[in-house]
PDB file of N, CA and C in Angstrom:
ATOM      1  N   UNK A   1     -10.598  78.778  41.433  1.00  0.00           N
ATOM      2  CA  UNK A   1      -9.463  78.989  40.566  1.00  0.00           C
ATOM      3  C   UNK A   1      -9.958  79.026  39.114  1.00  0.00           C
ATOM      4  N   UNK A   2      -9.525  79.764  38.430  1.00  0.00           N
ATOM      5  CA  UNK A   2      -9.888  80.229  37.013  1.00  0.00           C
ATOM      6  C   UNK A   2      -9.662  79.505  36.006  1.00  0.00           C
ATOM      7  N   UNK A   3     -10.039  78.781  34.777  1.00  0.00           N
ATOM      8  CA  UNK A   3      -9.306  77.998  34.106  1.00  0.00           C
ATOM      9  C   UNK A   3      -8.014  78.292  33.393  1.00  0.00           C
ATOM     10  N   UNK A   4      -7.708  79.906  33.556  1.00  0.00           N
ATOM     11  CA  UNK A   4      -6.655  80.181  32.479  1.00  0.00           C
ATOM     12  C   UNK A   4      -5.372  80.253  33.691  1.00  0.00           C
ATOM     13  N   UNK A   5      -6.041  80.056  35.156  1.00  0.00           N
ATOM     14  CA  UNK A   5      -4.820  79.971  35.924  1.00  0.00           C
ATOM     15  C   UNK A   5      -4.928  78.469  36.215  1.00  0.00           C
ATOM     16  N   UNK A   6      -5.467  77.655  35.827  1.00  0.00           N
ATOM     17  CA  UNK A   6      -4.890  76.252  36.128  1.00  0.00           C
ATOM     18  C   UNK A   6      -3.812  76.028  34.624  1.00  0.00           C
ATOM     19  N   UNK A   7      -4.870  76.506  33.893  1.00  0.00           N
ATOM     20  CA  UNK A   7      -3.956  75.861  32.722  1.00  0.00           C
ATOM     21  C   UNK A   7      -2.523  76.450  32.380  1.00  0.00           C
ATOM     22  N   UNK A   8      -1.880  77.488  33.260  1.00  0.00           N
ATOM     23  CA  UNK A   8      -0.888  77.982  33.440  1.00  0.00           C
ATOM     24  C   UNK A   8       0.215  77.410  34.315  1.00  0.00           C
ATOM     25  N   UNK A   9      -0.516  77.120  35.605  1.00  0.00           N
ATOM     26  CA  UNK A   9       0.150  75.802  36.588  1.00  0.00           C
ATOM     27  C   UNK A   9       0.278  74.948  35.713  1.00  0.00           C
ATOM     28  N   UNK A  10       0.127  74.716  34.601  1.00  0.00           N
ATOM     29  CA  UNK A  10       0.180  72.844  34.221  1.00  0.00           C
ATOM     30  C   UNK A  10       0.574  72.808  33.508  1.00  0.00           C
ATOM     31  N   UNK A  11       1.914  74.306  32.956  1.00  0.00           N
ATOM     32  CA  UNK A  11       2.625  74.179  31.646  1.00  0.00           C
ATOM     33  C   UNK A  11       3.612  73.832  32.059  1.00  0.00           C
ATOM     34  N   UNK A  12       4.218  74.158  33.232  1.00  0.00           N
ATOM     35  CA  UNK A  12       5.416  73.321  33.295  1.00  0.00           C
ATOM     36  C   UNK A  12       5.735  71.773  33.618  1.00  0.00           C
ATOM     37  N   UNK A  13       4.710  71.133  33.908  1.00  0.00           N
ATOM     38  CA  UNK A  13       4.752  69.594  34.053  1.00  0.00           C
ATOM     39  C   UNK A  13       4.366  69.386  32.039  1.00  0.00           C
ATOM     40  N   UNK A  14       3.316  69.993  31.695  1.00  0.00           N
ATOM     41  CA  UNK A  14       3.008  69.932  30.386  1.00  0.00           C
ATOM     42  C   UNK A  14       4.471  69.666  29.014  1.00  0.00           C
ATOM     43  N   UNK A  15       5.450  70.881  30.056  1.00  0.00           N
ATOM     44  CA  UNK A  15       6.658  70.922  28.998  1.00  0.00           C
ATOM     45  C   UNK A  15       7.300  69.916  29.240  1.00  0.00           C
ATOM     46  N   UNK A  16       7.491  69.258  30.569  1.00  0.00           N
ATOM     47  CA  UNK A  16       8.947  68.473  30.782  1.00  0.00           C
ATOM     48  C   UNK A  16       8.125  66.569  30.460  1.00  0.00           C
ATOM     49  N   UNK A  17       7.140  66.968  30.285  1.00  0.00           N
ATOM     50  CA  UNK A  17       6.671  65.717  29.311  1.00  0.00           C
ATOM     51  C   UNK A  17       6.483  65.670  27.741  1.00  0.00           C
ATOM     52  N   UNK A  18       6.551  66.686  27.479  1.00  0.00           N
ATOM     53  CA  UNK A  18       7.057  67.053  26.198  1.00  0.00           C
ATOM     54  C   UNK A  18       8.566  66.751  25.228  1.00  0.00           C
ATOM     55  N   UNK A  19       9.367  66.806  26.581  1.00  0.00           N
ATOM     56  CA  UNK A  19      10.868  67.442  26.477  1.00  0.00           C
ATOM     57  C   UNK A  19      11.083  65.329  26.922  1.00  0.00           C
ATOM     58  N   UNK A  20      10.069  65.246  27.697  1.00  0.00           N
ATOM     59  CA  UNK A  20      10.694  63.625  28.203  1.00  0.00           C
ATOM     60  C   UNK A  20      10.395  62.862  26.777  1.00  0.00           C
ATOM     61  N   UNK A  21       9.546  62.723  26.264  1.00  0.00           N
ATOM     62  CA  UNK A  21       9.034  62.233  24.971  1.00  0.00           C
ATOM     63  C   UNK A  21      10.000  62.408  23.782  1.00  0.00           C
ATOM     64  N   UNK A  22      10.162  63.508  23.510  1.00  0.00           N
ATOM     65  CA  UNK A  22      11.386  64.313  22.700  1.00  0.00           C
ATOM     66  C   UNK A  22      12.830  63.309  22.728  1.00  0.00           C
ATOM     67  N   UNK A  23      12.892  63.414  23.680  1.00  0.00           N
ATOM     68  CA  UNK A  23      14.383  63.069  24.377  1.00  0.00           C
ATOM     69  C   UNK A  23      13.942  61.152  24.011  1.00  0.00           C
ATOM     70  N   UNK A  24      13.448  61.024  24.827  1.00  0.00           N
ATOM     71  CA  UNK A  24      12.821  58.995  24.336  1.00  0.00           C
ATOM     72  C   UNK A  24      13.315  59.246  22.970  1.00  0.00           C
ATOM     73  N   UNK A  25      12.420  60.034  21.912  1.00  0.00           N
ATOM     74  CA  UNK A  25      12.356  59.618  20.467  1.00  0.00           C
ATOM     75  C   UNK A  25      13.688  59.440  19.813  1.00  0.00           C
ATOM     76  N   UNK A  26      14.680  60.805  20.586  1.00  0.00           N
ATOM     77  CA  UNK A  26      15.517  61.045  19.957  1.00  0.00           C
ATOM     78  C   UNK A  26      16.938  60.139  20.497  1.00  0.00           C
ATOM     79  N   UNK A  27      16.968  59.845  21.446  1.00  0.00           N
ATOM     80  CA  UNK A  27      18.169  59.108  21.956  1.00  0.00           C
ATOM     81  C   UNK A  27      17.459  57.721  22.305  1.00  0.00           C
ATOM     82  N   UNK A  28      16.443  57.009  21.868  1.00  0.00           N
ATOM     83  CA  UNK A  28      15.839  55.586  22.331  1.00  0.00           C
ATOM     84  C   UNK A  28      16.555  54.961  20.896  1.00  0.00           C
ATOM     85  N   UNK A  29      16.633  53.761  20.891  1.00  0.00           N
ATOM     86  CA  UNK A  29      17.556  53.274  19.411  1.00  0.00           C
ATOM     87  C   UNK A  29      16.130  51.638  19.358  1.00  0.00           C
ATOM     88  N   UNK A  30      15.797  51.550  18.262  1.00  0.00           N
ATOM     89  CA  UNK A  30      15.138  50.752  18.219  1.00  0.00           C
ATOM     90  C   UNK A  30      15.978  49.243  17.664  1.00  0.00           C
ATOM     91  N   UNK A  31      15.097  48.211  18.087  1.00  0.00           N
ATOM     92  CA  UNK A  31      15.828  46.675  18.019  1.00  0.00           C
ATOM     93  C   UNK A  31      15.998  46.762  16.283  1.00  0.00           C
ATOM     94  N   UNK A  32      15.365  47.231  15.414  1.00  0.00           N
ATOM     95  CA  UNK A  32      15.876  47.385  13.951  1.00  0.00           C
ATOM     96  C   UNK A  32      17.162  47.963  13.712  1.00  0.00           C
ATOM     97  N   UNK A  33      17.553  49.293  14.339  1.00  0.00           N
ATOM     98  CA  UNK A  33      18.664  49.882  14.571  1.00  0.00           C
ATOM     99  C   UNK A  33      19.860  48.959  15.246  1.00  0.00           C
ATOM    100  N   UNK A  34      19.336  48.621  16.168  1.00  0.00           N
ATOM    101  CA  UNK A  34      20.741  47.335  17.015  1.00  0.00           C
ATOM    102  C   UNK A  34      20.907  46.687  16.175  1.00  0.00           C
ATOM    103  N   UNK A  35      20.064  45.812  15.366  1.00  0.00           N
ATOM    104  CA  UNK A  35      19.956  45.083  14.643  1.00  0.00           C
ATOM    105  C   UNK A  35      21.149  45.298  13.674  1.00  0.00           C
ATOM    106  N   UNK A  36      20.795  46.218  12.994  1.00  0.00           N
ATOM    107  CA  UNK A  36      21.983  47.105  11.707  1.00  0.00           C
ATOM    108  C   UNK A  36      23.257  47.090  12.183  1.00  0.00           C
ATOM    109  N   UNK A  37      23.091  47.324  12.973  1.00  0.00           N
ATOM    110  CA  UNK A  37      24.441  47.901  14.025  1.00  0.00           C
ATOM    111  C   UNK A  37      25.231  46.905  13.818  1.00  0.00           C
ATOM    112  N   UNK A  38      24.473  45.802  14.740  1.00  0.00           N
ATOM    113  CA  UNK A  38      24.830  44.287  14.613  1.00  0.00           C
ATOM    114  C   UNK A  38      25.685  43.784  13.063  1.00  0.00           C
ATOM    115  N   UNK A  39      24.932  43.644  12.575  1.00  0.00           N
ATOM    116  CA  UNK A  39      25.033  43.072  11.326  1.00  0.00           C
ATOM    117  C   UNK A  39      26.493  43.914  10.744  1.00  0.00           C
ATOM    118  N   UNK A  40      26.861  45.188  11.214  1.00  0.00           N
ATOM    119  CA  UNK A  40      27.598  46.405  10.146  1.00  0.00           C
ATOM    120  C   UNK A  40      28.740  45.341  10.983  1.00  0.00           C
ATOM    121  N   UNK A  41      28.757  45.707  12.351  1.00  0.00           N
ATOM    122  CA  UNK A  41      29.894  44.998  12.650  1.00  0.00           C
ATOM    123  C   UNK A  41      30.277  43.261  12.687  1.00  0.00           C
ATOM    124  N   UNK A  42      29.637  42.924  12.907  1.00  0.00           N
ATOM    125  CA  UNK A  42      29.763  41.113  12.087  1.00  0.00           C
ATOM    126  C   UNK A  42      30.259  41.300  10.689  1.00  0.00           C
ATOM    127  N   UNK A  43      29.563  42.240   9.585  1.00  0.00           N
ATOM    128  CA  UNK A  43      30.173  42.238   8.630  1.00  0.00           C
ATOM    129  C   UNK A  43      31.609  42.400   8.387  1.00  0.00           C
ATOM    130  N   UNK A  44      31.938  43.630   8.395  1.00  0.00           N
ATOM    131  CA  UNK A  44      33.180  44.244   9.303  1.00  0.00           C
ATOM    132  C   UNK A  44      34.390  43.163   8.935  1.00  0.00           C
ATOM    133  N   UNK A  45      34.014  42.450  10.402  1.00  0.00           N
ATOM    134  CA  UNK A  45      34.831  41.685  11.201  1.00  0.00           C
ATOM    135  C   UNK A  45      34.823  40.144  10.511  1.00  0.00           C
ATOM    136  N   UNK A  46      33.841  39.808   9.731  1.00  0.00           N
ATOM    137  CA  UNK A  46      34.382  38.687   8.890  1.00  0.00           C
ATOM    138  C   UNK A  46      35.202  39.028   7.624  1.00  0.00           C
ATOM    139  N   UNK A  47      34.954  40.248   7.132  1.00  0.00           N
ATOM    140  CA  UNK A  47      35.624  40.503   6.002  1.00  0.00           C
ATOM    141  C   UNK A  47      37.105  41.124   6.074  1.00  0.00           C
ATOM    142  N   UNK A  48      37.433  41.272   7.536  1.00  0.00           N
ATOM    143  CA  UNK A  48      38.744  41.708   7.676  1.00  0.00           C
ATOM    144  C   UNK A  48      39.710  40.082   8.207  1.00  0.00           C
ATOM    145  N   UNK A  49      38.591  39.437   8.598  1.00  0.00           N
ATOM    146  CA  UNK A  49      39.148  37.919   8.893  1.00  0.00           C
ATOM    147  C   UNK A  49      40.256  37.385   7.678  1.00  0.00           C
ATOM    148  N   UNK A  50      40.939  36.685   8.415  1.00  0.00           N
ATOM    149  CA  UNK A  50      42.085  35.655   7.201  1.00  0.00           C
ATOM    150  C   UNK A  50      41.459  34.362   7.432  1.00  0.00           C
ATOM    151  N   UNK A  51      40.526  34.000   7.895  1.00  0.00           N
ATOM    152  CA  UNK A  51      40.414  33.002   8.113  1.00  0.00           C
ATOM    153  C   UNK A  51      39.158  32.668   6.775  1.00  0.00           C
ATOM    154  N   UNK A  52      39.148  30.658   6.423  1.00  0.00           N
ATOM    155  CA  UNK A  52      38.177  30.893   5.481  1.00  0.00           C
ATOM    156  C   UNK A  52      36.555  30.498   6.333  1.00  0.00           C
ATOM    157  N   UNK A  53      36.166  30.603   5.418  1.00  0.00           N
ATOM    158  CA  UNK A  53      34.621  30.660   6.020  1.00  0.00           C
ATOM    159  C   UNK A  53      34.491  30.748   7.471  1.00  0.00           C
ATOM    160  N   UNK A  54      34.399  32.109   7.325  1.00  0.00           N
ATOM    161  CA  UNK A  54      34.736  32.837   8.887  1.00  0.00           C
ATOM    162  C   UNK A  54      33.181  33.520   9.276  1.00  0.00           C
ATOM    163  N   UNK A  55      32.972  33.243  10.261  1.00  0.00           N
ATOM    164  CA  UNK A  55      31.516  33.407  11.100  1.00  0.00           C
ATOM    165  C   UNK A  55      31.809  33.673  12.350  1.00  0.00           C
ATOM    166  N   UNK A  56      30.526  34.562  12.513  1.00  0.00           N
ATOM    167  CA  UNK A  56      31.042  34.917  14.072  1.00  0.00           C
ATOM    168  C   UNK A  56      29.976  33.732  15.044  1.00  0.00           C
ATOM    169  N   UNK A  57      30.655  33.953  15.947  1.00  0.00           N
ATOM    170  CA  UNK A  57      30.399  32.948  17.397  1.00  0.00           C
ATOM    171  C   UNK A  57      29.996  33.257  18.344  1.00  0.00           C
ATOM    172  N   UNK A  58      30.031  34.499  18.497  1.00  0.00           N
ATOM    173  CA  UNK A  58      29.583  35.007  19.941  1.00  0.00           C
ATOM    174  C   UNK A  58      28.663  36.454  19.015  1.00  0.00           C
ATOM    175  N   UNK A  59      27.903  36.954  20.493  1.00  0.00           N
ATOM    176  CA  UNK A  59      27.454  38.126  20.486  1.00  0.00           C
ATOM    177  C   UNK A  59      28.213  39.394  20.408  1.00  0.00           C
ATOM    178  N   UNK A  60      27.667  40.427  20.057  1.00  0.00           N
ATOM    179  CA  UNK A  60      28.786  41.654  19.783  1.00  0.00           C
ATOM    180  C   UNK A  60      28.603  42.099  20.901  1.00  0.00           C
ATOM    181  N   UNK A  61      30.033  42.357  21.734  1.00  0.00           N
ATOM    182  CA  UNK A  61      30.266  42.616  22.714  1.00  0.00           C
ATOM    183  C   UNK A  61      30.530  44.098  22.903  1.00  0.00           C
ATOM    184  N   UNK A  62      29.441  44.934  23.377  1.00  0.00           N
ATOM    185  CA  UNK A  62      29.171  46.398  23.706  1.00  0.00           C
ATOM    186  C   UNK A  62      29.977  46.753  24.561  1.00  0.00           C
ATOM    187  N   UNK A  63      30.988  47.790  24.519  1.00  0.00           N
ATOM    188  CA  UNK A  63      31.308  48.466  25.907  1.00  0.00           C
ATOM    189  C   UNK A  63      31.237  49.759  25.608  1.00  0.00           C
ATOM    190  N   UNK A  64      31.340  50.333  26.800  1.00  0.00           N
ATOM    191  CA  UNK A  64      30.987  51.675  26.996  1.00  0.00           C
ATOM    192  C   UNK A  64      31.535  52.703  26.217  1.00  0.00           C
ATOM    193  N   UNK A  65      31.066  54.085  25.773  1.00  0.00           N
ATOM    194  CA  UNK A  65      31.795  54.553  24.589  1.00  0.00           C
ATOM    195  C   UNK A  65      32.712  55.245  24.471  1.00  0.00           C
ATOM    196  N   UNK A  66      32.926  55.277  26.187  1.00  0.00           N
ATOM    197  CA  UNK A  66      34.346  55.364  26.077  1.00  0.00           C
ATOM    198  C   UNK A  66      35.765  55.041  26.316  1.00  0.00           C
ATOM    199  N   UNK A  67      35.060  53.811  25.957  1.00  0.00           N
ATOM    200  CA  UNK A  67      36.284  53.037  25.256  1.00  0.00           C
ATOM    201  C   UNK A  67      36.430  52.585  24.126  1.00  0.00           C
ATOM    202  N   UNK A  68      35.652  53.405  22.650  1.00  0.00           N
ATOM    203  CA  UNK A  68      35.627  53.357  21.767  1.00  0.00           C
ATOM    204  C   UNK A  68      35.674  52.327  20.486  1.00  0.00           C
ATOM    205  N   UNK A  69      35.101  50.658  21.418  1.00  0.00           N
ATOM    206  CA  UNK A  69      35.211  49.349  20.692  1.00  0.00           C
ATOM    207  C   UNK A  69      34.472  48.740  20.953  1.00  0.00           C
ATOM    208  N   UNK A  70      33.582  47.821  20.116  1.00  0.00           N
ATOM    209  CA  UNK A  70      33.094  46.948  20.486  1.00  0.00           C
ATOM    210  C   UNK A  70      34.021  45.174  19.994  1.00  0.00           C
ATOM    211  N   UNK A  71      33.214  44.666  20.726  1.00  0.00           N
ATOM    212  CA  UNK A  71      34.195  43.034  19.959  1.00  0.00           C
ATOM    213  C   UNK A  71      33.411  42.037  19.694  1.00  0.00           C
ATOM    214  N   UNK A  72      33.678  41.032  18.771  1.00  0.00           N
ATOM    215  CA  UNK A  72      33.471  40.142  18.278  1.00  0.00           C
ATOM    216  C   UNK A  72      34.053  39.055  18.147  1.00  0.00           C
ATOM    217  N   UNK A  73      33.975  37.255  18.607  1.00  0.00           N
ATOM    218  CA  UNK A  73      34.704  36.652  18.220  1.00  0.00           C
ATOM    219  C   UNK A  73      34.532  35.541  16.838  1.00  0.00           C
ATOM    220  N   UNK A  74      35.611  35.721  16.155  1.00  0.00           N
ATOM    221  CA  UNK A  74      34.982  35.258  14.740  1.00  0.00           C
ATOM    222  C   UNK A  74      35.931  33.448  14.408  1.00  0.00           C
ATOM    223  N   UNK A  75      35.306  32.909  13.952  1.00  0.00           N
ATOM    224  CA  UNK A  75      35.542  31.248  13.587  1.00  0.00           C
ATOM    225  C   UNK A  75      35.546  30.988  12.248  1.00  0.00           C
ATOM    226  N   UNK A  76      36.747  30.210  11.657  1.00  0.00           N
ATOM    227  CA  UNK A  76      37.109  30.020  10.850  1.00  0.00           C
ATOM    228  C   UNK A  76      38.005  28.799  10.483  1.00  0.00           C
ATOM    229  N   UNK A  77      38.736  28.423   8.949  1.00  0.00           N
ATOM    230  CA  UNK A  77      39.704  27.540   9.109  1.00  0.00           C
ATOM    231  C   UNK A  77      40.473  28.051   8.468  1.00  0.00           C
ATOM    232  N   UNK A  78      41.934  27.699   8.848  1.00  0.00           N
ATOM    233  CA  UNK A  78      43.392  28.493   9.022  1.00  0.00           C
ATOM    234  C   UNK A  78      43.394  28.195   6.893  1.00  0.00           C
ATOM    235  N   UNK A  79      43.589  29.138   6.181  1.00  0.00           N
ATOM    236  CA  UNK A  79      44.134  28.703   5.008  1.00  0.00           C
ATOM    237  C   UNK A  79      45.357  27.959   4.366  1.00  0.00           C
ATOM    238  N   UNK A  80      46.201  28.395   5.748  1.00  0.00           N
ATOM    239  CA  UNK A  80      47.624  27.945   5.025  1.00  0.00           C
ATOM    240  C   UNK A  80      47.713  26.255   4.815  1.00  0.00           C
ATOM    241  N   UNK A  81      47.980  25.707   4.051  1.00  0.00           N
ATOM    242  CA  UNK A  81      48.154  24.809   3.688  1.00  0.00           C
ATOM    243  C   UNK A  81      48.782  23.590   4.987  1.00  0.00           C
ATOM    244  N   UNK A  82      49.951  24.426   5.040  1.00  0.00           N
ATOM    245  CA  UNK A  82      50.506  23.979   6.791  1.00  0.00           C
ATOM    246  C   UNK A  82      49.679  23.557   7.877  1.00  0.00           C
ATOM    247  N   UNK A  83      48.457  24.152   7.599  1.00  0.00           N
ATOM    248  CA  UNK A  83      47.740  24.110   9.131  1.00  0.00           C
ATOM    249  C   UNK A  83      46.881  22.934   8.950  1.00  0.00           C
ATOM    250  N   UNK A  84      46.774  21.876   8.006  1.00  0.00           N
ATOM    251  CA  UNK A  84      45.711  21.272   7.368  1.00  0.00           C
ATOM    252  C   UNK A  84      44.367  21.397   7.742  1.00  0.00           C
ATOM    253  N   UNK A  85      43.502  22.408   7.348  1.00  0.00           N
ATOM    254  CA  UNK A  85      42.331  22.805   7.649  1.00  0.00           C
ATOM    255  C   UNK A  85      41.951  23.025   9.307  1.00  0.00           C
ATOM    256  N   UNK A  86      43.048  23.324  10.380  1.00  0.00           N
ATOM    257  CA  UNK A  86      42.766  23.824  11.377  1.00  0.00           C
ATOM    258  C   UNK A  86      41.685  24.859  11.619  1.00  0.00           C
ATOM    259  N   UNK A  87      40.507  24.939  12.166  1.00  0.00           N
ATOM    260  CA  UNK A  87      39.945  25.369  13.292  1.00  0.00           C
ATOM    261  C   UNK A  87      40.684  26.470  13.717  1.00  0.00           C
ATOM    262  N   UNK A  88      40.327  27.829  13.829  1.00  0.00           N
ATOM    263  CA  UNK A  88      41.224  28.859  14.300  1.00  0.00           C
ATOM    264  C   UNK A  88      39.969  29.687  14.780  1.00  0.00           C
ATOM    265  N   UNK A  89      40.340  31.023  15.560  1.00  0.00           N
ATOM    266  CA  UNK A  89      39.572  32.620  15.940  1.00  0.00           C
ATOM    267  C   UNK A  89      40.034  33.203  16.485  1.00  0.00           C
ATOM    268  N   UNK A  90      39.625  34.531  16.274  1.00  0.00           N
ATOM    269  CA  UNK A  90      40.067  35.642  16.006  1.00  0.00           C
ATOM    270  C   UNK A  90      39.015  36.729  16.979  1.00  0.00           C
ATOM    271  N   UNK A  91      39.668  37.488  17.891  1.00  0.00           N
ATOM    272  CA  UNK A  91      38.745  38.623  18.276  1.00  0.00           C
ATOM    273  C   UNK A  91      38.948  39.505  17.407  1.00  0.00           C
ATOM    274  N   UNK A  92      38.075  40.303  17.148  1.00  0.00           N
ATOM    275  CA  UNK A  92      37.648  41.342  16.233  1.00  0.00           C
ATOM    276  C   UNK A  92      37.448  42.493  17.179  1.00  0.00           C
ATOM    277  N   UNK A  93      37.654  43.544  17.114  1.00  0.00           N
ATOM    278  CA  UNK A  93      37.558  45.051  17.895  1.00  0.00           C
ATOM    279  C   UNK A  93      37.168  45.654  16.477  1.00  0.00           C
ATOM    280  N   UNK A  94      35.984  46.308  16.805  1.00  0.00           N
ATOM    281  CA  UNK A  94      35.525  47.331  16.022  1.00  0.00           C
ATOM    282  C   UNK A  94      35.687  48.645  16.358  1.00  0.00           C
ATOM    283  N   UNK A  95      36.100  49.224  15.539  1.00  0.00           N
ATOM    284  CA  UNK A  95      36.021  50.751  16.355  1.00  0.00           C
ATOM    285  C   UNK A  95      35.189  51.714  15.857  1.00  0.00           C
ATOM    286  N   UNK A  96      34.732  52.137  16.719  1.00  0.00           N
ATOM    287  CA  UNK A  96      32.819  52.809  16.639  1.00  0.00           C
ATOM    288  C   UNK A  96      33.133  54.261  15.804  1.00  0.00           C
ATOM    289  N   UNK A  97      34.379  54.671  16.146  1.00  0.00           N
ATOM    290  CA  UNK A  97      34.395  55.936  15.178  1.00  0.00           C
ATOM    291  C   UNK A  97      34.804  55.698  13.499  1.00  0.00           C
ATOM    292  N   UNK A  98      35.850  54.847  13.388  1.00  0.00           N
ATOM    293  CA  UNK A  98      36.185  54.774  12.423  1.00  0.00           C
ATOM    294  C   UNK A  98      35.289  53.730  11.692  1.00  0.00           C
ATOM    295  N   UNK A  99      34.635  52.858  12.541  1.00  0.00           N
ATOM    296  CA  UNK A  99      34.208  51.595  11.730  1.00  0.00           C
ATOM    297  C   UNK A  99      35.220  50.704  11.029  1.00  0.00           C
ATOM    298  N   UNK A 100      36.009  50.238  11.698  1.00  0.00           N
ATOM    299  CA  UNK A 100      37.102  49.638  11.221  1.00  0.00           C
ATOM    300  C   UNK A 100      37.315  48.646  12.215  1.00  0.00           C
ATOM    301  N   UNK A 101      38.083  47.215  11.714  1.00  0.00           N
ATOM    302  CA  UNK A 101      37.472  46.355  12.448  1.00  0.00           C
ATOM    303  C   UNK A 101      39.343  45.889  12.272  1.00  0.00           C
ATOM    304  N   UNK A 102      39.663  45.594  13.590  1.00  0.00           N
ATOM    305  CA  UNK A 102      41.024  45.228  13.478  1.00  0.00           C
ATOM    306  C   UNK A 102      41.215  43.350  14.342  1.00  0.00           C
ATOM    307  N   UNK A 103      41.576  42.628  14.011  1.00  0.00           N
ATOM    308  CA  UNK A 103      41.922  41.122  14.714  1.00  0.00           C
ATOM    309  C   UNK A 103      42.803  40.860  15.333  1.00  0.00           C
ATOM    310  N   UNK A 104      43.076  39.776  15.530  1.00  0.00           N
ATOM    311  CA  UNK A 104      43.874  39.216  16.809  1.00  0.00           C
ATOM    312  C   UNK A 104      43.689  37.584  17.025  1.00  0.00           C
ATOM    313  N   UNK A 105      44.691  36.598  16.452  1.00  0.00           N
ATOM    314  CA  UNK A 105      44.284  35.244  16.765  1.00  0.00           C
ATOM    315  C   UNK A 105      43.970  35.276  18.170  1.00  0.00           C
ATOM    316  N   UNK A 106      43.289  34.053  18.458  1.00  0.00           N
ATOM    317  CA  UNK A 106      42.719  33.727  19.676  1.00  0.00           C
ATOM    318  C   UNK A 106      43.507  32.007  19.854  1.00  0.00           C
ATOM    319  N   UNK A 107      44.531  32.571  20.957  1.00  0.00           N
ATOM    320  CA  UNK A 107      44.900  30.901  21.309  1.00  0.00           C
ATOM    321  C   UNK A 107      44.630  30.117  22.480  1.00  0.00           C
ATOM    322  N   UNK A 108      43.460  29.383  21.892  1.00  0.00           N
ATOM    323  CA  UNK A 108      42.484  28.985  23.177  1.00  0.00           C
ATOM    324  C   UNK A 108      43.486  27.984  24.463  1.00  0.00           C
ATOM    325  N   UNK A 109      44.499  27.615  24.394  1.00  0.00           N
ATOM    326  CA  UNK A 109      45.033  27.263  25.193  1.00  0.00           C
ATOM    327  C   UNK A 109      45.573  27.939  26.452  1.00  0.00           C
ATOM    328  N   UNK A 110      45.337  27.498  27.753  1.00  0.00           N
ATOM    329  CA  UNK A 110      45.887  28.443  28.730  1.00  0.00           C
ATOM    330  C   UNK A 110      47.396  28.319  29.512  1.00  0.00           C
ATOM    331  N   UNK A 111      47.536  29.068  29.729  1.00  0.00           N
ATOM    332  CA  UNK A 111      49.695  28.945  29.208  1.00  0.00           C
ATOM    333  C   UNK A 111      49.714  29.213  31.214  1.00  0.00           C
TER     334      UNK A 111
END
């Protein structure tokens, strides 16, 4: 067999490792990137909080994209005067298109 007919057999495995590499670079998301990600929505979601010194508590909770949210649960203490420094949280839903982060008290009691 000739070398210019092997090296002809071996363009098409040649390409689709090409195309596999390609594809890795371009749709692989690196832990710096999650990272950001992370952080955009924690940000987000404390700054839409009412609560004061509000931190999140849990991990950002990924779901699939199409269902267009991720969540967060965020910890804080109630401001109103009424509540005398109550302990409160809040789920946070981010929404991946808009980047907008909407809440929801969390009433840990089960009814």
């Amino acid at each position: 067999m000739s070398k210019q007919r092997i090296f002809l057999n071996s363009l098409p495995v040649l390409g689709l490792l090409i195309i596999s590499a390609m594809s890795s670079a371009t749709f692989a998301s690196s832990e710096q990137a999650w990272n950001k990600h992370h952080e955009e929505i924690k940000s987000a979601c404390i700054k839409a909080s009412q609560l004061k010194n509000a931190r999140a508590v849990s991990n950002v909770m990924l779901f699939d994209d199409r269902v267009g949210y991720s969540a967060l649960l965020i910890q804080g203490k109630y401001p109103q005067p009424h509540m005398k420094n109550k302990t409160g949280q809040e789920l946070c839903l981010w929404h991946k298109t808009t980047k907008k982060a909407y809440l929801s008290e969390v009433n840990m009691k089960a009814r």
